[in-house]
C-alpha atoms as a PDB file:
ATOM      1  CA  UNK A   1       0.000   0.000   0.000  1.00  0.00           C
ATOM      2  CA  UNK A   2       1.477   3.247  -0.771  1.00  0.00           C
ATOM      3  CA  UNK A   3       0.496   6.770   0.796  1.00  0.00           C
ATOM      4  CA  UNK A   4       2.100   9.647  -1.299  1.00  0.00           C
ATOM      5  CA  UNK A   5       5.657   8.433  -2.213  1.00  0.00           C
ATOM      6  CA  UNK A   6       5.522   6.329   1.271  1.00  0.00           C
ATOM      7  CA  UNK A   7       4.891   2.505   1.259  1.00  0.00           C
ATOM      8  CA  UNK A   8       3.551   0.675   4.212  1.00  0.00           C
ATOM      9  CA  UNK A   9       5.934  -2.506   4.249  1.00  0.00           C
ATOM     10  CA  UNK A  10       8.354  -4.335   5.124  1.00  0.00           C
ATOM     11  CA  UNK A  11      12.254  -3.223   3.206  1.00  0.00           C
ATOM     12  CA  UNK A  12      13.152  -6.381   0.802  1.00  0.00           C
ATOM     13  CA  UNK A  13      16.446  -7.625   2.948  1.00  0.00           C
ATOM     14  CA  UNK A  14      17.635  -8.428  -1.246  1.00  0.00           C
ATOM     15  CA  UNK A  15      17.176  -4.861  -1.961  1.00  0.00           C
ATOM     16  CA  UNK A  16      20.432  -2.743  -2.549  1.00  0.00           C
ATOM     17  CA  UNK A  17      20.747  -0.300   0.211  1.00  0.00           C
ATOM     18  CA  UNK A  18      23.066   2.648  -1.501  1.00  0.00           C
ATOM     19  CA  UNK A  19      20.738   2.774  -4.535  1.00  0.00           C
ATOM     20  CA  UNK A  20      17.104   3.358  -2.450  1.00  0.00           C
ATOM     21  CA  UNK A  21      15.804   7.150  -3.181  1.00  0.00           C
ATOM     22  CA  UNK A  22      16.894   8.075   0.715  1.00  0.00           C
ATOM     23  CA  UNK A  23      20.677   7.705   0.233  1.00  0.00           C
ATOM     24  CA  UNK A  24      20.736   8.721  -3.537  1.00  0.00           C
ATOM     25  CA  UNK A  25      18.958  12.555  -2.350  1.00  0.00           C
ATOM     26  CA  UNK A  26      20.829  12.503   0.833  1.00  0.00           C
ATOM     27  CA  UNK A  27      24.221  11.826  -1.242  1.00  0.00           C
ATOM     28  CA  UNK A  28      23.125  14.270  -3.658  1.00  0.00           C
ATOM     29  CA  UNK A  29      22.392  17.370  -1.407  1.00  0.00           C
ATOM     30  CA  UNK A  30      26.380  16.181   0.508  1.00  0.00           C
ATOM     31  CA  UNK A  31      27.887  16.253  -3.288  1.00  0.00           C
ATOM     32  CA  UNK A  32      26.227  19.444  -4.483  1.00  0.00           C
ATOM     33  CA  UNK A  33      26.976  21.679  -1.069  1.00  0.00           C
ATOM     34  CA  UNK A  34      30.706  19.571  -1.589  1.00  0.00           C
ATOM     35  CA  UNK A  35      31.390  21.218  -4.662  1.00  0.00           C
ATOM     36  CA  UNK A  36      30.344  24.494  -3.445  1.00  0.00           C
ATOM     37  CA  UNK A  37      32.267  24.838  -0.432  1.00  0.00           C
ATOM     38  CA  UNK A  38      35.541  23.182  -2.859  1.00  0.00           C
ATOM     39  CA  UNK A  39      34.756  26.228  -5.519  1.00  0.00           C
ATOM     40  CA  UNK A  40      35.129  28.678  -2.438  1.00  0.00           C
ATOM     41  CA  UNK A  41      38.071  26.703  -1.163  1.00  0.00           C
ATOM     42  CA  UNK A  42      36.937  26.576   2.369  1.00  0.00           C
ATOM     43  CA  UNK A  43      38.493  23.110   3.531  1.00  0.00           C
ATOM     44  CA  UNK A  44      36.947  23.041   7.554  1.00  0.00           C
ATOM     45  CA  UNK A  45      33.633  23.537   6.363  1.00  0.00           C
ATOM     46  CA  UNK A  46      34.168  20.462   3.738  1.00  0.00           C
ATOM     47  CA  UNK A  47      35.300  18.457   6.250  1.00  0.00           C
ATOM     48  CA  UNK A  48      32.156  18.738   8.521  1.00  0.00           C
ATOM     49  CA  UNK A  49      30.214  18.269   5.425  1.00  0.00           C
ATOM     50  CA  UNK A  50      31.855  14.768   4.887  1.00  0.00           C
ATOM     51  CA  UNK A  51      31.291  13.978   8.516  1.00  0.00           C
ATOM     52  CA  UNK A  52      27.873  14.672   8.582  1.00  0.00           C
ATOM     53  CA  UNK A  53      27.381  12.986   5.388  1.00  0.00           C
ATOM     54  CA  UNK A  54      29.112   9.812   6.882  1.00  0.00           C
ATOM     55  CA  UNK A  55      27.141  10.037   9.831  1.00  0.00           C
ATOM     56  CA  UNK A  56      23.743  10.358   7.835  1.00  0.00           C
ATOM     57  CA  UNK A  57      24.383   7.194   5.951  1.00  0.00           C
ATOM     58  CA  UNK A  58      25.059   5.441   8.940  1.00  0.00           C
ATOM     59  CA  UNK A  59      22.010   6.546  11.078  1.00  0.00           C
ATOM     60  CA  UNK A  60      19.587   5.952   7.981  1.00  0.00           C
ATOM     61  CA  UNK A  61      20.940   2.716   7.312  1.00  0.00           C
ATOM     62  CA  UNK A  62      20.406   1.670  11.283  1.00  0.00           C
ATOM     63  CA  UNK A  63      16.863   2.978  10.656  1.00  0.00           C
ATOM     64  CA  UNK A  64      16.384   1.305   7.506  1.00  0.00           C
ATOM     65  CA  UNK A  65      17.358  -2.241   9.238  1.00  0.00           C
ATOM     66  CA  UNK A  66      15.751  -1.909  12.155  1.00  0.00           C
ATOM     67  CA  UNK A  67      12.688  -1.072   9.836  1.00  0.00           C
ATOM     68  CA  UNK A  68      12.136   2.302  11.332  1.00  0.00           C
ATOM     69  CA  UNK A  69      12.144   3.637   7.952  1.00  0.00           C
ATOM     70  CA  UNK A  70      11.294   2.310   4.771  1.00  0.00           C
ATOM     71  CA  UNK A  71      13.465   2.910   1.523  1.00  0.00           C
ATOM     72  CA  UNK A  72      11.844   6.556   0.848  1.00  0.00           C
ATOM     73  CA  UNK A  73      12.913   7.859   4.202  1.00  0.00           C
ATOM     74  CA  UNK A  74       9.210   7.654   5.541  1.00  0.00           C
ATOM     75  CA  UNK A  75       8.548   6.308   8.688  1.00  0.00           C
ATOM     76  CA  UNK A  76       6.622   3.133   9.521  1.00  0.00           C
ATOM     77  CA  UNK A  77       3.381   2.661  11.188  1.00  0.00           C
ATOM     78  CA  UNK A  78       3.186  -0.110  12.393  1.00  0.00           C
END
């Protein structure tokens, strides 16, 4: 069943984690303010951006397997 872009369900274990919409947009927004911040040549500021990035990935994957959240970044009802 789907509400919106959100699907009630359970995550397909098979399903390949990096390539779900949640980590392609979250990638995406790291990337793009990346390339900013390396145009303007302001190196600390990259460096928290990579951090945070890493630490995104990790806490939406957690979520994801713990079936908190479902491949859209949507939370579950169950």
């Amino acid at each position: 069943m789907r509400i919106g872009r959100c699907k009630l369900g359970k995550v397909d274990d098979n399903e390949e984690i990096l390539d779900m919409p949640v980590f392609k947009l979250t990638s995406m927004i790291f990337h793009a303010i990346w390339i900013v911040m390396f145009i303007f040549n302001d190196i600390p500021i990259m460096a928290v951006v990579n951090v945070g990035s890493v630490i995104i990935y990790i806490v939406a994957y957690l979520l994801l397997r713990r079936g908190a959240i479902d491949a859209w970044g949507c939370p579950r009802n169950e």
